[in-house]
Protein backbone atom coordinates (compact mmCIF):
# COMPACT_ATOMS: atom_id res chain seq x y z
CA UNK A 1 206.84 13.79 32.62
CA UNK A 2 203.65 12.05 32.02
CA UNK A 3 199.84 13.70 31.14
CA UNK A 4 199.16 12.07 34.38
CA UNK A 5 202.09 13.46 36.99
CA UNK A 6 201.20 16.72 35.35
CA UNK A 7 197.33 16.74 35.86
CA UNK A 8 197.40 18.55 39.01
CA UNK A 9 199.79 21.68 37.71
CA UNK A 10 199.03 24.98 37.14
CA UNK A 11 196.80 25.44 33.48
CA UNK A 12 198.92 25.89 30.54
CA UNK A 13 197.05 28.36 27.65
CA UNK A 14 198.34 27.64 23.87
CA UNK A 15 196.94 30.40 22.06
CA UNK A 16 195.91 30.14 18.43
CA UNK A 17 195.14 33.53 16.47
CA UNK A 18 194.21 32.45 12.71
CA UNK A 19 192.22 34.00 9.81
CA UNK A 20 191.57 31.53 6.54
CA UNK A 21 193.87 28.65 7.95
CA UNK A 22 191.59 25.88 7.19
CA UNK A 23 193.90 23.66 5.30
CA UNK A 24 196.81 24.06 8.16
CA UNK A 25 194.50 23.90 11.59
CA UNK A 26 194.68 19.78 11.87
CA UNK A 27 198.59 19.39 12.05
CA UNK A 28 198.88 21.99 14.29
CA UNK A 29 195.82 21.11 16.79
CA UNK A 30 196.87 17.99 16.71
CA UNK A 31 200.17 18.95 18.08
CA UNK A 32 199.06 20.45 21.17
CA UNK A 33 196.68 18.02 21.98
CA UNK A 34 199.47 15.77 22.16
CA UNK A 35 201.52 17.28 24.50
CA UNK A 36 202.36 15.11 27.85
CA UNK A 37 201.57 18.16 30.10
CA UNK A 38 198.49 17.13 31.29
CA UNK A 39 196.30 20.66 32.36
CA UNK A 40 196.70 22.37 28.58
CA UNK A 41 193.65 24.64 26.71
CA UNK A 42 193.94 25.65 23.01
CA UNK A 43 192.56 28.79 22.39
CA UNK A 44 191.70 29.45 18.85
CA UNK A 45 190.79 33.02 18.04
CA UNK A 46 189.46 33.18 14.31
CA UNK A 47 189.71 36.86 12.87
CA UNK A 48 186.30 36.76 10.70
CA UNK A 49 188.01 33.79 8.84
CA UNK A 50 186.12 33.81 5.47
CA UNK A 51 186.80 30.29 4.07
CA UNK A 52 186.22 26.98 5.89
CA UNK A 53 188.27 28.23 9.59
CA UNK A 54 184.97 27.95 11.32
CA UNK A 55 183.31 25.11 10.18
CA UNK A 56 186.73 23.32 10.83
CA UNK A 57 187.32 24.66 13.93
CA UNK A 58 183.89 23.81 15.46
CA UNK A 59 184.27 20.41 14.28
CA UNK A 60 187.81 20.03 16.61
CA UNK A 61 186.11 21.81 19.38
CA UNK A 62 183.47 19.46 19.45
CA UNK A 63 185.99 16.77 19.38
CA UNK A 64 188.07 17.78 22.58
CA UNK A 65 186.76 20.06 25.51
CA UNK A 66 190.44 21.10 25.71
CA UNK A 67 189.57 23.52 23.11
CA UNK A 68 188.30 26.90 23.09
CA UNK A 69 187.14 28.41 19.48
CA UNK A 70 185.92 32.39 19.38
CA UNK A 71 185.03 34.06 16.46
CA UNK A 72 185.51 37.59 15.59
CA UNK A 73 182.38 39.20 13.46
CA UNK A 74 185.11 41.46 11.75
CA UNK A 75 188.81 41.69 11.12
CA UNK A 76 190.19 43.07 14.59
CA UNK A 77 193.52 43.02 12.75
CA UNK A 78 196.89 40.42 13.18
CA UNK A 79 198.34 41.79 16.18
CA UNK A 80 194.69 42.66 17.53
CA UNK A 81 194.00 38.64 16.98
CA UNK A 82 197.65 37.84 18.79
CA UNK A 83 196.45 39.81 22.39
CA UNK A 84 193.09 38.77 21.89
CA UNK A 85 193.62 35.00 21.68
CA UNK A 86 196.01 35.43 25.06
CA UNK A 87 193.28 37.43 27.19
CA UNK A 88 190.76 35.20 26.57
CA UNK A 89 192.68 32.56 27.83
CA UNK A 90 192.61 31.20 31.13
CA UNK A 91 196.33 30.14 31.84
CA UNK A 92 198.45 30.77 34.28
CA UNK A 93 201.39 30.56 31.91
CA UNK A 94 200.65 31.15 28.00
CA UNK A 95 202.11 30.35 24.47
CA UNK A 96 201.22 31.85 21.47
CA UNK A 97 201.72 29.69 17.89
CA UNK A 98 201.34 29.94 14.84
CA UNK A 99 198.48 28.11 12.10
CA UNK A 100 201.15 25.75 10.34
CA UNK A 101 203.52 25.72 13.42
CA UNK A 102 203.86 22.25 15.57
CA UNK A 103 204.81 21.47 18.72
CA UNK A 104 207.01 18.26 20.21
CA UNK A 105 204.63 16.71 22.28
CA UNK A 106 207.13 17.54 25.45
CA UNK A 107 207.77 21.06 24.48
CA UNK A 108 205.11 22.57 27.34
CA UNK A 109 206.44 20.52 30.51
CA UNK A 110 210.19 21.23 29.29
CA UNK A 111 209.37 24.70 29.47
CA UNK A 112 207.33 23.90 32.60
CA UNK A 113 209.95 22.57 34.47
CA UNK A 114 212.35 25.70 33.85
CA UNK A 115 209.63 27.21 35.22
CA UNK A 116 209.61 25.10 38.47
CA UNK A 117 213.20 24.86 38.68
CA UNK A 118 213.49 29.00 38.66
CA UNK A 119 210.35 31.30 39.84
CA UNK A 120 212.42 34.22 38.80
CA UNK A 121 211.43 33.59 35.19
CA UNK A 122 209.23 35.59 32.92
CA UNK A 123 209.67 33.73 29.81
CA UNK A 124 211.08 30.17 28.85
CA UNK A 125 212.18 29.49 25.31
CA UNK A 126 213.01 26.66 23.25
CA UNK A 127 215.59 25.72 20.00
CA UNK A 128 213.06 26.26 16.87
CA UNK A 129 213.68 24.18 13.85
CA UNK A 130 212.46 26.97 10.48
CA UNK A 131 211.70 25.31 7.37
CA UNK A 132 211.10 27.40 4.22
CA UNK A 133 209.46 27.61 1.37
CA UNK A 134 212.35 25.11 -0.15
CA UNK A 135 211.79 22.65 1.67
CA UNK A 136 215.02 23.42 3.77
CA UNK A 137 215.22 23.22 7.67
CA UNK A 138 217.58 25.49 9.59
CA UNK A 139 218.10 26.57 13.41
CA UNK A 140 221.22 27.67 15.61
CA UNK A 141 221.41 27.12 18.67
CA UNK A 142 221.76 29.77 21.22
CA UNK A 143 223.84 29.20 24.38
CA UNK A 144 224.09 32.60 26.21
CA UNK A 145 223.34 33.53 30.00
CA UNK A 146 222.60 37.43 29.47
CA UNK A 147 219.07 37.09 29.36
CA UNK A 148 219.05 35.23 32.63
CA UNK A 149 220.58 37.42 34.43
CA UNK A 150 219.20 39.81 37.26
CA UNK A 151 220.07 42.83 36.07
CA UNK A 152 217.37 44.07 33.53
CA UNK A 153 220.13 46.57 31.46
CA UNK A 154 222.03 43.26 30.59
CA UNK A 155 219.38 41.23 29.33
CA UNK A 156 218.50 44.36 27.55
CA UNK A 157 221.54 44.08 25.63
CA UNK A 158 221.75 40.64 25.04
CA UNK A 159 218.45 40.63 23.21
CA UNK A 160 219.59 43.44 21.36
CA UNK A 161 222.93 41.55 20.29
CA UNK A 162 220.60 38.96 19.23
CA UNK A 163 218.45 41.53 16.78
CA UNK A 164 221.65 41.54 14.84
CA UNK A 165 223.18 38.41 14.20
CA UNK A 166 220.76 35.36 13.61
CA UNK A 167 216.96 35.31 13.61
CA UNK A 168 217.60 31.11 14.17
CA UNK A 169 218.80 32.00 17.38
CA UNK A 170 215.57 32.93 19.24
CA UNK A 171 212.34 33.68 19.00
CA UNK A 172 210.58 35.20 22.18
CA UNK A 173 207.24 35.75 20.91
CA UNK A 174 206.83 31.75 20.70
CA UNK A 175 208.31 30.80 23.87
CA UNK A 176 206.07 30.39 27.10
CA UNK A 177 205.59 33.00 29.42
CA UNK A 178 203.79 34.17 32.11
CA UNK A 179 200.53 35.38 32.24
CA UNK A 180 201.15 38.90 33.57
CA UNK A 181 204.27 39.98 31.08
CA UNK A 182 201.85 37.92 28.48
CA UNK A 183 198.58 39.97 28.53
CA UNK A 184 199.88 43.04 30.91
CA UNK A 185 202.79 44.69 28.62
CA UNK A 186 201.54 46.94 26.68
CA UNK A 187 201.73 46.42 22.24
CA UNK A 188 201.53 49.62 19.48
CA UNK A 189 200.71 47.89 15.97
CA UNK A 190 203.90 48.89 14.14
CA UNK A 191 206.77 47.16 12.11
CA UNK A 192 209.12 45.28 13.79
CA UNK A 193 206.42 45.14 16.90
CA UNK A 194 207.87 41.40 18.13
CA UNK A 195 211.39 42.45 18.56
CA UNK A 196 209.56 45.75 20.18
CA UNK A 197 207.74 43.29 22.54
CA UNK A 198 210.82 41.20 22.94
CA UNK A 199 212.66 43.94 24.17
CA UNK A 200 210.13 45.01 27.13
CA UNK A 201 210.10 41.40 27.71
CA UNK A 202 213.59 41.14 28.51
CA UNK A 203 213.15 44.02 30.70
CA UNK A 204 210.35 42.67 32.89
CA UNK A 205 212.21 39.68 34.37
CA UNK A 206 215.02 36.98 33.50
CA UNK A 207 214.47 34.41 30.65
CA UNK A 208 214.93 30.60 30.79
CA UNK A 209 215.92 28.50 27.58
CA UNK A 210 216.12 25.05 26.76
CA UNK A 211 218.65 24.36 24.21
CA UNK A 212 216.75 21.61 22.49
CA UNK A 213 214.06 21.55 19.04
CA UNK A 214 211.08 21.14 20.97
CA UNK A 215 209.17 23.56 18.29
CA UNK A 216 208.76 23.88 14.80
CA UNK A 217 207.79 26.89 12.06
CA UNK A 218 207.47 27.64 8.59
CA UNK A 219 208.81 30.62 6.96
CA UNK A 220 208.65 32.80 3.99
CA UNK A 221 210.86 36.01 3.52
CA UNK A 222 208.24 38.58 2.61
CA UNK A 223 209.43 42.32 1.39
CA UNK A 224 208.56 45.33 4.24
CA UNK A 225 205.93 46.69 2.01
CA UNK A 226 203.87 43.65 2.02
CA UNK A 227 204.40 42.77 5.61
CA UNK A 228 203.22 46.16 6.88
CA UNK A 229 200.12 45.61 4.48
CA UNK A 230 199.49 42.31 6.59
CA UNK A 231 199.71 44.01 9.73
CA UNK A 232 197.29 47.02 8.55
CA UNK A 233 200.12 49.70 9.45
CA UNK A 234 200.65 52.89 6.43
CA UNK A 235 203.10 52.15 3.95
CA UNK A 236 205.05 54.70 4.41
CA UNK A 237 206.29 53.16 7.49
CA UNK A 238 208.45 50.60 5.45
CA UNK A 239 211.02 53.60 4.65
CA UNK A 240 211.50 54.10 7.42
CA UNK A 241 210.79 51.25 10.30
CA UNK A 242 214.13 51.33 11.87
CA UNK A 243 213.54 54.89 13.08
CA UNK A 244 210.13 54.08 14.39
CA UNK A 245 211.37 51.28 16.37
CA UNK A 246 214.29 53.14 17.53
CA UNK A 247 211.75 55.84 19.25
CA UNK A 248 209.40 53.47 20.38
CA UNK A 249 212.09 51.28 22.60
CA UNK A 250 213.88 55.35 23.67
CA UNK A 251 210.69 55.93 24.86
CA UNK A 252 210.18 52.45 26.69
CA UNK A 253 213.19 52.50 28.83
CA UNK A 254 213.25 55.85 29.11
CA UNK A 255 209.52 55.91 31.34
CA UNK A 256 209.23 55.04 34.91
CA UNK A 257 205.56 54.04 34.04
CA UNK A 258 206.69 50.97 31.74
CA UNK A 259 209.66 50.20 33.58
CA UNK A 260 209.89 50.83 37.21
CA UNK A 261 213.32 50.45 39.64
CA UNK A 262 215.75 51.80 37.05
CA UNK A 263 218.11 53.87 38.26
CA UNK A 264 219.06 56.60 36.79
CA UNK A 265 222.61 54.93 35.81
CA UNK A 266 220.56 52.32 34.46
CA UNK A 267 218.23 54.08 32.28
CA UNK A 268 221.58 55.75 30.40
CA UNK A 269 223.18 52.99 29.34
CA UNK A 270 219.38 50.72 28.56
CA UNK A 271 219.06 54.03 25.93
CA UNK A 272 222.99 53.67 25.15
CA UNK A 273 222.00 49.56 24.33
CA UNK A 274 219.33 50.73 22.43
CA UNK A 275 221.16 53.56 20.08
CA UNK A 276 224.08 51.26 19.51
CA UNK A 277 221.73 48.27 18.22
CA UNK A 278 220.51 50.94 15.57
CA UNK A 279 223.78 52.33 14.74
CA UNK A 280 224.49 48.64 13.67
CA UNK A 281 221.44 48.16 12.25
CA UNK A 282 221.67 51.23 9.98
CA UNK A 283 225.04 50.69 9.00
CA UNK A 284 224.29 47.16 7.85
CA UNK A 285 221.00 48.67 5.62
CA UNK A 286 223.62 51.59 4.28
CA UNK A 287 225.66 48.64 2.90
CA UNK A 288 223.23 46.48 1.52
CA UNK A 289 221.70 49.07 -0.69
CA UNK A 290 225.45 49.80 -1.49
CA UNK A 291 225.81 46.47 -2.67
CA UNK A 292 222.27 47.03 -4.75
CA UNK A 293 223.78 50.61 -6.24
CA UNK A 294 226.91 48.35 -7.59
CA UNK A 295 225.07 45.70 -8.78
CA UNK A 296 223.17 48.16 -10.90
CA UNK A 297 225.86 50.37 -12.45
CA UNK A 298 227.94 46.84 -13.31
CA UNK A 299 227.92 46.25 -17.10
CA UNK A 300 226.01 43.66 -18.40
């Protein structure tokens, strides 16, 4: 679908949180502005960047009135940059990426057209393509139907079957959604916040996915510790993460506030979902740090 077919659809919001991503911005901008959906805005939010971000940033702005720079006097935080750069946006529909992410330049009106061809949907994503720190390119491809389906409990537990098999498979936070499940669901700064947010996501409405690499991220495995230092969370929280997330989604499903129409029935087996996922998850931790124990007492 061309820039010009698409001029006339609804506004498309790609929003940018970064903080000293000078040297990464141009691949990335450049990306977007390339897309063949014709009504896109880039909004970059800059979280008191303290190298070059700004000066670089004003330059592409000035370049291309598709893009929107703000600047935050003081660090409001990652996941405080992540909402930020979505409710400043304008979009009807919005996609968060990252500073040395890329887009395929038809990744928006693939998405768009899932969109168009099902109004039930909350959330479109796309195959990802992750390349690491070796150079090396992976994805899986993910070919369920449990996260379109109607009933919220199901999707519910498809995400969560996701949570513990491959992290190739899907990645919610980078897919497009709507505006209102975008900016509206409430987000508690914690460890392991995205699959958090993935998980209400799942509950607010049926996904969409388009089994191609239309999207592409770098990665680096980074220990808890240093992670929960990035998101400004206490350390103590990396012992033990698992059990924080496991209250935070009980007490999700388990309000009528957060998540309306359950039924009673409903609500049971969403916490059921929820205590089986960390069963699994536990037992796989138990055994890797069994593994560790070994490894240690073996003789050298």
């Amino acid at each position: 679908m061309s820039g010009s077919e698409m001029s006339g659809a609804e506004l498309v919001s790609i929003a940018l949180p970064v903080r000293n991503g000078a040297e990464r911005l141009e691949q990335v901008v450049k990306s977007v502005l390339a897309q063949d959906y014709g009504n896109v805005e880039l909004v970059i939010s800059d979280n008191a960047s303290t190298d070059a971000t700004e000066e670089v940033c004003r330059d592409l702005a000035a370049g291309d009135p598709r893009i929107v720079y703000h600047r935050h006097p003081h660090n409001v935080g990652l996941l405080g940059n992540f909402i930020h750069a979505a409710r400043i946006s304008r979009g009807a529909f919005v996609r968060w990426i990252g500073d040395d992410d890329r887009l395929d330049p038809s990744c928006i009106s693939r998405a768009m057209a899932a969109f168009a061809a099902d109004e039930r949907l909350v959330l479109v994503t796309t195959q990802v393509a992750y390349t690491g720190p070796d150079g090396v390119t992976r994805m899986a491809a993910y070919d369920g139907t449990g996260l379109g389906s109607d009933d919220p409990v199901e999707r519910l537990r498809e995400w969560l079957r996701l949570l513990n098999e491959s992290p190739l498979l899907m990645d919610p936070l980078y897919g497009l959604l709507r505006r209102g499940p975008a900016t509206g669901i409430p987000r508690r700064n914690m460890l392991h916040e995205d699959e958090i947010f993935a998980a209400k996501l799942a509950l607010a409405g049926p996904w969409g996915h388009v089994p191609e690499v239309l999207a592409h991220r770098n990665t680096r495995v980074e220990r808890i510790t240093k992670v929960a230092r990035r998101l400004g969370v206490p350390s103590w929280q990396a012992h033990v993460s698992n059990t924080l997330q496991l209250r935070e989604l009980l007490r999700w499903v388990g309000s009528a506030e957060h998540v309306p129409g359950l039924t009673a029935a409903q609500r049971r087996a969403a916490r059921a979902a929820v205590l089986r996922m960390y069963a699994r998850r536990q037992r796989r931790t138990v055994a890797r740090r069994g593994r560790k124990v070994l490894s240690l007492l073996r003789p050298a």
